[in-house]
C-alpha atoms as a PDB file:
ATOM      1  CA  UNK A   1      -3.643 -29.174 -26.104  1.00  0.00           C
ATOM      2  CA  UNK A   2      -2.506 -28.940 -29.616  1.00  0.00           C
ATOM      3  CA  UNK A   3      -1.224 -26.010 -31.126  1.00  0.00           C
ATOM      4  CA  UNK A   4      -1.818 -25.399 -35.502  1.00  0.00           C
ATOM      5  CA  UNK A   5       0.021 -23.039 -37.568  1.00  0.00           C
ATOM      6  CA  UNK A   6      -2.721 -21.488 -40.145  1.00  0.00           C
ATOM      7  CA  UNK A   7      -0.945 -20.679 -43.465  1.00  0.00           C
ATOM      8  CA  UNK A   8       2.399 -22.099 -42.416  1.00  0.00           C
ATOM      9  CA  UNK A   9       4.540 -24.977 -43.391  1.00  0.00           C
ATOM     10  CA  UNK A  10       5.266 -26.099 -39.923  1.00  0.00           C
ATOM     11  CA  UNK A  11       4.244 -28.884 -37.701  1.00  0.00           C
ATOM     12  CA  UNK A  12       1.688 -28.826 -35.093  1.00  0.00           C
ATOM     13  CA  UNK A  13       2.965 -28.711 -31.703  1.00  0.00           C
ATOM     14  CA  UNK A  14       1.667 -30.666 -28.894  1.00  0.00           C
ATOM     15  CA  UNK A  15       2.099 -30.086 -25.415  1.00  0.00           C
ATOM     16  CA  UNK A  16       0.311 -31.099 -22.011  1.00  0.00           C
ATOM     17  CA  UNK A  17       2.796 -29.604 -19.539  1.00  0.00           C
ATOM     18  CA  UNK A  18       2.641 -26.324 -17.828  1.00  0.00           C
ATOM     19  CA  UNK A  19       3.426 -23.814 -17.581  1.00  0.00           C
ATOM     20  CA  UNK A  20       4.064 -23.230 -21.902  1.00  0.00           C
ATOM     21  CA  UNK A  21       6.851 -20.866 -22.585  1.00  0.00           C
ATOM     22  CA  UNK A  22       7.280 -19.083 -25.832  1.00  0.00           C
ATOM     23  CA  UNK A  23       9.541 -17.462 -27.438  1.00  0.00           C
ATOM     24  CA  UNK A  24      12.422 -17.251 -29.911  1.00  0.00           C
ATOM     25  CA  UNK A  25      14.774 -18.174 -26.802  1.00  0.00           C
ATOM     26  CA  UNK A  26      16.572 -21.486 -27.302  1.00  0.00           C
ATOM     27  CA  UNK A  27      15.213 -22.742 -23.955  1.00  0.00           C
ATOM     28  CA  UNK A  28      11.710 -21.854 -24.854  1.00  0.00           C
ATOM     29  CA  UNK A  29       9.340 -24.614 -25.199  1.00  0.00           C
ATOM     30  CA  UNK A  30       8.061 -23.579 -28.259  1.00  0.00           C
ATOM     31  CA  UNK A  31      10.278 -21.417 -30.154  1.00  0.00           C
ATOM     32  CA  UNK A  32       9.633 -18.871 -32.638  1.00  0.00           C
ATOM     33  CA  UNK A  33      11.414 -17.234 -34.869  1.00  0.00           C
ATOM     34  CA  UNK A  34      13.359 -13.768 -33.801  1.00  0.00           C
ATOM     35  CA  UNK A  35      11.808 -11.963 -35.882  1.00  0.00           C
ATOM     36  CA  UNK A  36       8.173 -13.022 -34.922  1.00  0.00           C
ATOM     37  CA  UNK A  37       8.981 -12.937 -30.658  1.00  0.00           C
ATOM     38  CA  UNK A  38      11.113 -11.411 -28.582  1.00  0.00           C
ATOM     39  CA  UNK A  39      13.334 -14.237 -26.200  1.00  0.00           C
ATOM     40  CA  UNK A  40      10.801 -14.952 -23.597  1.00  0.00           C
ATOM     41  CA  UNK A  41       7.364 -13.508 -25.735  1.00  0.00           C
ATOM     42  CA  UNK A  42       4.690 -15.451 -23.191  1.00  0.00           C
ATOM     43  CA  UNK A  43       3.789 -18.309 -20.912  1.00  0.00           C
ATOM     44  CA  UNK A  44       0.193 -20.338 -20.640  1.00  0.00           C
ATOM     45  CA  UNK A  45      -0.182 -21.604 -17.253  1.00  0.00           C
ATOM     46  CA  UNK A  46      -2.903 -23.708 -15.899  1.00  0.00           C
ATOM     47  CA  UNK A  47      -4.915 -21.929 -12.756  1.00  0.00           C
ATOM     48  CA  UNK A  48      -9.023 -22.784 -11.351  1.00  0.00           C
ATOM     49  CA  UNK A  49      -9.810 -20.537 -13.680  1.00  0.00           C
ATOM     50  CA  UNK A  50      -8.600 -22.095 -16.572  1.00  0.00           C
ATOM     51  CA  UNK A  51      -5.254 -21.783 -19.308  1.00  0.00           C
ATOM     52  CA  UNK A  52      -4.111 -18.031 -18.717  1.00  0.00           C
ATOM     53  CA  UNK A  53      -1.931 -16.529 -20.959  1.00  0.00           C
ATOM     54  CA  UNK A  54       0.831 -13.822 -19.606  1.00  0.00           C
ATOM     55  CA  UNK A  55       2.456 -11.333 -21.983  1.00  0.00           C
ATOM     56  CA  UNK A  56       6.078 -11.359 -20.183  1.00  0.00           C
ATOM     57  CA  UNK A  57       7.842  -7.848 -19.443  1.00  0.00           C
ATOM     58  CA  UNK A  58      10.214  -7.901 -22.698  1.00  0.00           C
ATOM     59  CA  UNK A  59       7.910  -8.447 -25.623  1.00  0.00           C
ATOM     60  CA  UNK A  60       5.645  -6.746 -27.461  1.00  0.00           C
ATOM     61  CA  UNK A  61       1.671  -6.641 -27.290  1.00  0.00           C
ATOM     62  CA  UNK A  62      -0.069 -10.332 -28.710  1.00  0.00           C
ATOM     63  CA  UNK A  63      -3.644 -10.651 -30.133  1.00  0.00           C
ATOM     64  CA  UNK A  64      -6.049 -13.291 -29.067  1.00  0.00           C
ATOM     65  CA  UNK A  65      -8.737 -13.294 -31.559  1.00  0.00           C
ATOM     66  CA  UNK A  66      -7.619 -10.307 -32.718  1.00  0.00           C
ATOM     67  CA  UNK A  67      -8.097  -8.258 -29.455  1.00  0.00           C
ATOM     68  CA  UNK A  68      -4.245  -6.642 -27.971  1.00  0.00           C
ATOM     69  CA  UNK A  69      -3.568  -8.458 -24.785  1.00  0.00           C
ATOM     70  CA  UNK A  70      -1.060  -6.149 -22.780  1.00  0.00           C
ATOM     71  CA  UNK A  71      -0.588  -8.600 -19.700  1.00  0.00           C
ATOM     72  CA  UNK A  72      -3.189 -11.581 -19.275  1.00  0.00           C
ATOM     73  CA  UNK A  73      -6.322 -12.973 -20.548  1.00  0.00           C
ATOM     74  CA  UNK A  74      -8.119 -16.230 -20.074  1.00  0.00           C
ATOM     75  CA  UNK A  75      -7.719 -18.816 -23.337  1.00  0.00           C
ATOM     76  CA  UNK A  76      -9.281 -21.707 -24.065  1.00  0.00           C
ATOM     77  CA  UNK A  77      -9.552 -24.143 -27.138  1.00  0.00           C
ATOM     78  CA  UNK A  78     -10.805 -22.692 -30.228  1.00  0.00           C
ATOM     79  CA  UNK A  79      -8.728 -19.381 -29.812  1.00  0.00           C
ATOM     80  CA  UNK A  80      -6.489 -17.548 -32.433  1.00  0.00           C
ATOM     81  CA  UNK A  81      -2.924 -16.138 -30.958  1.00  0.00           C
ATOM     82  CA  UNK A  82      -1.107 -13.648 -33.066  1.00  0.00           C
ATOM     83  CA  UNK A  83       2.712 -13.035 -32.208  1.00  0.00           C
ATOM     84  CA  UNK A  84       4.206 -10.580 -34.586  1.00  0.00           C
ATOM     85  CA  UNK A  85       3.363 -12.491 -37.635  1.00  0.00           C
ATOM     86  CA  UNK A  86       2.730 -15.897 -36.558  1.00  0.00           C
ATOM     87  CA  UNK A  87      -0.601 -17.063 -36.160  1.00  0.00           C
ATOM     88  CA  UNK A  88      -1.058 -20.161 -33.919  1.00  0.00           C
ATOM     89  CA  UNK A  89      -4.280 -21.680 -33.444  1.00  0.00           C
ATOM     90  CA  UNK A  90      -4.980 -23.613 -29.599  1.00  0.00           C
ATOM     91  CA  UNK A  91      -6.986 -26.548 -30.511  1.00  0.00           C
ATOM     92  CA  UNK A  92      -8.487 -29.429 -28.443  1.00  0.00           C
ATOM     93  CA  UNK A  93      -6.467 -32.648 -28.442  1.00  0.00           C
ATOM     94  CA  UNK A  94      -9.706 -35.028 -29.649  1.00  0.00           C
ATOM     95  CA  UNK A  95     -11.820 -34.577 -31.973  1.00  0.00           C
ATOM     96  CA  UNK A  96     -15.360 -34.366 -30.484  1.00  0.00           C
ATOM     97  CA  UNK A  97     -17.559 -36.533 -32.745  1.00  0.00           C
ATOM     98  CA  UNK A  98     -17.467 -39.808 -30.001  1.00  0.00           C
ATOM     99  CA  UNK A  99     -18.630 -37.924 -27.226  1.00  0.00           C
ATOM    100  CA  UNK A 100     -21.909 -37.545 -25.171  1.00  0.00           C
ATOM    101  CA  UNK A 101     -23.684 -35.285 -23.304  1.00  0.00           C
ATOM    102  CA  UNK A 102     -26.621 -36.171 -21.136  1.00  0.00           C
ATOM    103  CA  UNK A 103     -30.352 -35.158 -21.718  1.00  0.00           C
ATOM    104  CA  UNK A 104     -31.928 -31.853 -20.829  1.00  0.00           C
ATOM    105  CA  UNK A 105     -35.896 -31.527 -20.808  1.00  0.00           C
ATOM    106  CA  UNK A 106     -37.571 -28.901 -22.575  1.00  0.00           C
ATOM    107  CA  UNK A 107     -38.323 -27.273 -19.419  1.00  0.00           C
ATOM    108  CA  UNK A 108     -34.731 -26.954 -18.329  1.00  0.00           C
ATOM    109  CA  UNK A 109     -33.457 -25.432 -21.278  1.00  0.00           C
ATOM    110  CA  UNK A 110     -34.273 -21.438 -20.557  1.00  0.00           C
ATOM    111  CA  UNK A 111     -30.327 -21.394 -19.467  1.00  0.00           C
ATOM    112  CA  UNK A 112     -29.186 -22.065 -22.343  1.00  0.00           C
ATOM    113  CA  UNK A 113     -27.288 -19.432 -25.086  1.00  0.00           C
ATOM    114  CA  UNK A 114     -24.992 -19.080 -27.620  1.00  0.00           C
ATOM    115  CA  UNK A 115     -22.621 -16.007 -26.328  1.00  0.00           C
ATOM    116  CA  UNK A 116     -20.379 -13.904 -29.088  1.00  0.00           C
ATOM    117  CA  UNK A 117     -17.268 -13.369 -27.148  1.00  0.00           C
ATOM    118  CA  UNK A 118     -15.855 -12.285 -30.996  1.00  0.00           C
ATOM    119  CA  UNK A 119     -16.192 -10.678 -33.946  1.00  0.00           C
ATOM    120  CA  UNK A 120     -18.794  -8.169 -35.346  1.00  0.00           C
ATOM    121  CA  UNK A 121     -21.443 -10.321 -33.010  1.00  0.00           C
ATOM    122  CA  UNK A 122     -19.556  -9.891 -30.133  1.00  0.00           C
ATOM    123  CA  UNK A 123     -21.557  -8.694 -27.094  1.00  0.00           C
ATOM    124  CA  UNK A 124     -24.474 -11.111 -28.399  1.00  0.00           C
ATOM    125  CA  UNK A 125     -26.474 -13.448 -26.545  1.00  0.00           C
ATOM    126  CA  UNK A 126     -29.012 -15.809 -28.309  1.00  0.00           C
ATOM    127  CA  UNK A 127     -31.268 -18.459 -26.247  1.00  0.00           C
ATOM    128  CA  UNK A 128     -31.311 -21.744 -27.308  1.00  0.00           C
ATOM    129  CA  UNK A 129     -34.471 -22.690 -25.534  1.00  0.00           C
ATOM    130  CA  UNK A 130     -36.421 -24.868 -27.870  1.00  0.00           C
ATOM    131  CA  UNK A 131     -36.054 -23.882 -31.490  1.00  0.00           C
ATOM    132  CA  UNK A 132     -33.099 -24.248 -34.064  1.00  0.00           C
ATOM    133  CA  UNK A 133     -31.051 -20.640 -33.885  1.00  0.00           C
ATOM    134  CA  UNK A 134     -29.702 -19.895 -38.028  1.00  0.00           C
ATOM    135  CA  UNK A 135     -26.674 -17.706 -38.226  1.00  0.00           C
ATOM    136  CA  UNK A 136     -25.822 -16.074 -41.041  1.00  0.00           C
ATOM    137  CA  UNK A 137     -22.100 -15.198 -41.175  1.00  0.00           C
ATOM    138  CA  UNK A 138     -19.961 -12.405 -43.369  1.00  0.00           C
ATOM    139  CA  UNK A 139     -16.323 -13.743 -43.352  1.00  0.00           C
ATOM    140  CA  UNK A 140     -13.563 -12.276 -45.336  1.00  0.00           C
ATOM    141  CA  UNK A 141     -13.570 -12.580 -49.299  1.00  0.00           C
ATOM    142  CA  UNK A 142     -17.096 -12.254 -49.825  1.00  0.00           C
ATOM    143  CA  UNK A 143     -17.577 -15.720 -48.177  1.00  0.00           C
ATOM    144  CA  UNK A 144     -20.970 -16.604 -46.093  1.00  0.00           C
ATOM    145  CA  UNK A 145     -21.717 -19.156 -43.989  1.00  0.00           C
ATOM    146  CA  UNK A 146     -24.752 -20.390 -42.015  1.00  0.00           C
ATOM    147  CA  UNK A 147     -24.270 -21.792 -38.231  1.00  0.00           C
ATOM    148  CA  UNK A 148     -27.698 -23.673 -37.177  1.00  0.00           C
ATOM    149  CA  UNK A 149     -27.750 -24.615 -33.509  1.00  0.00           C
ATOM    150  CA  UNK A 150     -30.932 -27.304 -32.863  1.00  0.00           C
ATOM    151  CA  UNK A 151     -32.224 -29.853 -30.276  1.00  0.00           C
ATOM    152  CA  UNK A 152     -32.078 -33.117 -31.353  1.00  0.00           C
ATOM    153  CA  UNK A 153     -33.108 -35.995 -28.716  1.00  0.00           C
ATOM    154  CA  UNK A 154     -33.095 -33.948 -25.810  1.00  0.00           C
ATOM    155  CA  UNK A 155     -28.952 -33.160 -26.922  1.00  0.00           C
ATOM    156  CA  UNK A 156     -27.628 -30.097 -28.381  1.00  0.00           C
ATOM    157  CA  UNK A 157     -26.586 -29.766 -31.756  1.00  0.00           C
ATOM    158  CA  UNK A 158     -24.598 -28.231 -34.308  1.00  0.00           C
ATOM    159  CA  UNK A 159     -24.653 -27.877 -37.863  1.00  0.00           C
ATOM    160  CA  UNK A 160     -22.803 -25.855 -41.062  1.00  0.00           C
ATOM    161  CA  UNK A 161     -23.809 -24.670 -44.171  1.00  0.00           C
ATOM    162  CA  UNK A 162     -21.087 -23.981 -46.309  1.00  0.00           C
ATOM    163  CA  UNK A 163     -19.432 -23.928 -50.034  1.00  0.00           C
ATOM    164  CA  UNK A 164     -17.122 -26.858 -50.815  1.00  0.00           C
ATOM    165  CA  UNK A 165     -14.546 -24.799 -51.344  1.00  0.00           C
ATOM    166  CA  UNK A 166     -14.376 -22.410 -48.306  1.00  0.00           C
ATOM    167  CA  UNK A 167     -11.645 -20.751 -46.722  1.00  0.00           C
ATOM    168  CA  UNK A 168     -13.190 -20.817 -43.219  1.00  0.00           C
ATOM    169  CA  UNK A 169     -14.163 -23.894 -41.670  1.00  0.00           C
ATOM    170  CA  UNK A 170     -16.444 -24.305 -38.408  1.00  0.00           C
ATOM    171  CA  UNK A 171     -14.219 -25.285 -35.991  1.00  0.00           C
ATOM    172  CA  UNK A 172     -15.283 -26.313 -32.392  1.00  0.00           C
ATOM    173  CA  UNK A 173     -12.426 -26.106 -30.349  1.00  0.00           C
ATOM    174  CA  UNK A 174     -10.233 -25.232 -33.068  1.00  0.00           C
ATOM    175  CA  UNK A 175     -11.155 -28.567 -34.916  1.00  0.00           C
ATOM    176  CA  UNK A 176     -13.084 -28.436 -38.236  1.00  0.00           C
ATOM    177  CA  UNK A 177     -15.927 -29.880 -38.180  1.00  0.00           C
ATOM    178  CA  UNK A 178     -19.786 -29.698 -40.337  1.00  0.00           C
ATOM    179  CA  UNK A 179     -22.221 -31.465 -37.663  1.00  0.00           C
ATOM    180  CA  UNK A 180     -20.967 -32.273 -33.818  1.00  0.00           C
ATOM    181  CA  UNK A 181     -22.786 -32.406 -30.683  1.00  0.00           C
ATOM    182  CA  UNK A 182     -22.291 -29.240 -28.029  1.00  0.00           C
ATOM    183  CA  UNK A 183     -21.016 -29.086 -24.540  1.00  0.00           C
ATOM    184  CA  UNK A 184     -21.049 -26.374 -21.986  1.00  0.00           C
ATOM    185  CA  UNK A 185     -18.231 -23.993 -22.523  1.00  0.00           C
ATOM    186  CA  UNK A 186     -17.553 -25.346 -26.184  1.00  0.00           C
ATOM    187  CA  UNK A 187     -16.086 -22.431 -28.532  1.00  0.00           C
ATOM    188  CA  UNK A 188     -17.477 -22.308 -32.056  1.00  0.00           C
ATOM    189  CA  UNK A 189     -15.208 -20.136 -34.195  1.00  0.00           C
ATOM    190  CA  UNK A 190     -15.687 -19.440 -38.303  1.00  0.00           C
ATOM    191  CA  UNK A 191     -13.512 -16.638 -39.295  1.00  0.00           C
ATOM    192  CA  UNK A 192     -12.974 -13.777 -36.992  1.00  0.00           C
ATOM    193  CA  UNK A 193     -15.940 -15.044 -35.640  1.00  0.00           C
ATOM    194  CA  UNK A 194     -15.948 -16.781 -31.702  1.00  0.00           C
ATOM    195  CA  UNK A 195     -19.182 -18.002 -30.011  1.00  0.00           C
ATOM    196  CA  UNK A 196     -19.087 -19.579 -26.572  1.00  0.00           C
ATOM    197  CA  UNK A 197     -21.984 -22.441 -25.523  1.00  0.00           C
ATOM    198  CA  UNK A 198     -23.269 -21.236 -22.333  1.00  0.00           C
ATOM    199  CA  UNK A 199     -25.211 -24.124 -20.658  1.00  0.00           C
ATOM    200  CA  UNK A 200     -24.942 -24.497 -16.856  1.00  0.00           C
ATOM    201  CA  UNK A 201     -27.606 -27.077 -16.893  1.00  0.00           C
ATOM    202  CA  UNK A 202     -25.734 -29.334 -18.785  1.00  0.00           C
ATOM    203  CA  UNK A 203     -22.490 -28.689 -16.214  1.00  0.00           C
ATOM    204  CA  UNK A 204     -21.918 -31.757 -13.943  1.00  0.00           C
ATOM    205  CA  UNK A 205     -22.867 -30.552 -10.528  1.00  0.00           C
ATOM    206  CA  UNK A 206     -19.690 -29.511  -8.126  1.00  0.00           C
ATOM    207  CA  UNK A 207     -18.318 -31.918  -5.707  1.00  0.00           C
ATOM    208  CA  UNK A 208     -19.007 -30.149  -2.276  1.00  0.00           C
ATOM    209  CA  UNK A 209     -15.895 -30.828  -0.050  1.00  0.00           C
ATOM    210  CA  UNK A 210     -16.798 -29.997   3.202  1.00  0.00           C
ATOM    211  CA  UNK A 211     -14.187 -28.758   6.243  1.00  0.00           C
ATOM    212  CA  UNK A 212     -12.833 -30.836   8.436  1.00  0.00           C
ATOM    213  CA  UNK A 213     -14.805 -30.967  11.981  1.00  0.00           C
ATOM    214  CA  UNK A 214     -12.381 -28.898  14.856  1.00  0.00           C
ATOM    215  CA  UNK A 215     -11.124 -30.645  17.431  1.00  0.00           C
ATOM    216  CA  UNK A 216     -12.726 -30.217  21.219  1.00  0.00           C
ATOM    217  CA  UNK A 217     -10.922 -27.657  22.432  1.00  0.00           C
ATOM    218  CA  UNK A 218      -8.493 -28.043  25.873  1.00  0.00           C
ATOM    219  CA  UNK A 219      -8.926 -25.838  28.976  1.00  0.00           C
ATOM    220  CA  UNK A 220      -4.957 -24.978  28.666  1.00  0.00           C
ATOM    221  CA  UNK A 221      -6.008 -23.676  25.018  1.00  0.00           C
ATOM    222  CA  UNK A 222      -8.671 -21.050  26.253  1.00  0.00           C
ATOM    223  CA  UNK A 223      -6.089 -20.360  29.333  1.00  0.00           C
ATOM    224  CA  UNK A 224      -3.639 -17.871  27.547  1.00  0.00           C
ATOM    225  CA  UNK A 225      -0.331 -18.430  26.628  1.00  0.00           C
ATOM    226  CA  UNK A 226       1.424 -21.104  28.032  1.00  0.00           C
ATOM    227  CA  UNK A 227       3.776 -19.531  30.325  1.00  0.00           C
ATOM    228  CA  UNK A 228       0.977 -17.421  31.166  1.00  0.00           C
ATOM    229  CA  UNK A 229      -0.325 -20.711  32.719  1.00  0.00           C
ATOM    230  CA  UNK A 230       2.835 -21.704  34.334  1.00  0.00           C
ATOM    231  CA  UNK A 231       2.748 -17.840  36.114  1.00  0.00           C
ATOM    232  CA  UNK A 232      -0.736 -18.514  37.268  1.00  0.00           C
ATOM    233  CA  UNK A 233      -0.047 -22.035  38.567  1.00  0.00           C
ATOM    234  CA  UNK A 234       2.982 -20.307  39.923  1.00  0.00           C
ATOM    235  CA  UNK A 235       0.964 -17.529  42.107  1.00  0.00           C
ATOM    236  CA  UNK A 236      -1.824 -20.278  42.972  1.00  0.00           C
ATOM    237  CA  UNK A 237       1.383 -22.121  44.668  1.00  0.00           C
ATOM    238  CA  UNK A 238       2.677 -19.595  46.787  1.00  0.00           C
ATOM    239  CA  UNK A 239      -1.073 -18.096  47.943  1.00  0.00           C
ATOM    240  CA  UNK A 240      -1.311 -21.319  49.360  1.00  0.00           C
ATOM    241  CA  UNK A 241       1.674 -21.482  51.307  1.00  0.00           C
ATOM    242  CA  UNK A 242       1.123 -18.225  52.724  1.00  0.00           C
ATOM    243  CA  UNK A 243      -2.246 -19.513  53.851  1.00  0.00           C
ATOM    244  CA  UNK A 244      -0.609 -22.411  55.157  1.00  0.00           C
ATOM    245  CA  UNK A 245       2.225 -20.683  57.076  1.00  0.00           C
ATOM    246  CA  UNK A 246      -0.373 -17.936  58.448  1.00  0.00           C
ATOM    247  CA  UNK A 247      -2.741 -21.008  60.005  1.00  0.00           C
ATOM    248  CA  UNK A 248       0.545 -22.663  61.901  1.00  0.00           C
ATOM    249  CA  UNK A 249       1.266 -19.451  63.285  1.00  0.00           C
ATOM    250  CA  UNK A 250      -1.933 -18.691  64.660  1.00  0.00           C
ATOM    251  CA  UNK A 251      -2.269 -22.344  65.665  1.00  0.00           C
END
């Protein structure tokens, strides 16, 4: 992952280890200024569910596209983090114009949607079935822009319409970009805006690991604890010499 700083002279920061800490802390990982975080602000740590972000118990409320976070959230590429007044935006580590994404029929393409997880849209769900979806976006200054989402060959598309001199960008996992192919779980973000590709069709099928067979069970397993055997075995023992001593004395 690869972390931008929008309207700042400052480097981007890449990092692949987990957990991230941040703060204005020396031993931070990425460090902020004292002013902007408090020692140890927050940590992104890697879980099945994806990057989760943790507001730790000294700072101050963050914003993730402009929503408060007070403890966690899920993040993913594409998102916006606000910490006091630095703005850092999560981006994807390659560009994705070289991918590919395999083929969906006509038929198979009722699933998919473009959600609004942000922004005035938010809430939003428009199917992608078979036609091209045109978005007409309000973004700050008066600018517009126009998000098209198509089928092209069986593949899902993207495309922009925008001035040559806008502010905003269309970024798909927090890259800029004007046309790109789409993949399941993709963010498109333009402005405060944040759309999410919902496509489980297109989602490589789970590998189904299945449990280990048990082994055949023992007769001492089913028999109780084990001294509770040894006590049994015991009693068995002197039954039968009592048995034994009874039939020589009656002999």
């Amino acid at each position: 992952m690869r972390i931008e700083f929008p309207h700042a002279n400052r480097a981007d920061f890449h990092w692949a280890q987990t957990p991230l800490r941040i703060g204005s802390d020396p031993d931070n990982d990425l460090i902020l200024a004292a002013s902007q975080a408090a020692p140890h602000h927050l940590r992104i740590s890697l879980d099945r569910r994806g990057w989760v972000l943790e507001v730790l118990s000294d700072a101050t409320r963050i914003y993730v596209n402009a929503r408060p976070v007070r403890e966690r959230a899920i993040v993913r590429a594409g998102d916006t983090l606000s910490v006091g007044d630095c703005r850092m935006l999560l981006c994807a580590d390659d560009a994705p114009a070289e991918r590919s994404s395999p083929a969906m029929p006509e038929r198979e393409r009722c699933t998919v949607a473009l959600r609004a997880v942000a922004g005035p849209l938010s809430g939003q769900v428009l199917p992608l079935a078979d036609r091209m979806e045109r978005v007409t976006l309000d973004l700050p200054q008066g600018e517009t822009a126009t998000l098209a989402t198509f089928w092209r060959n069986d593949r899902l598309w993207m495309e922009t319409t925008q001035a040559a001199d806008a502010r905003y960008p269309v970024r798909v996992n927090g890259i800029a970009l004007e046309q790109t192919l789409l993949l399941p779980g993709d963010q498109l973000g333009i402005g405060m805006h944040r759309f999410l590709i919902d496509a489980p069709g297109l989602e490589p099928e789970p590998e189904i690991v299945l449990p280990p067979e048990p082994a055949d069970a023992l007769p001492e397993d089913s028999a109780g604890p084990r001294g509770e055997v040894w006590w049994l075995i015991a009693t068995a023992a002197v039954l039968a010499l009592g048995i034994a001593l009874l039939l020589l004395l009656h002999s």
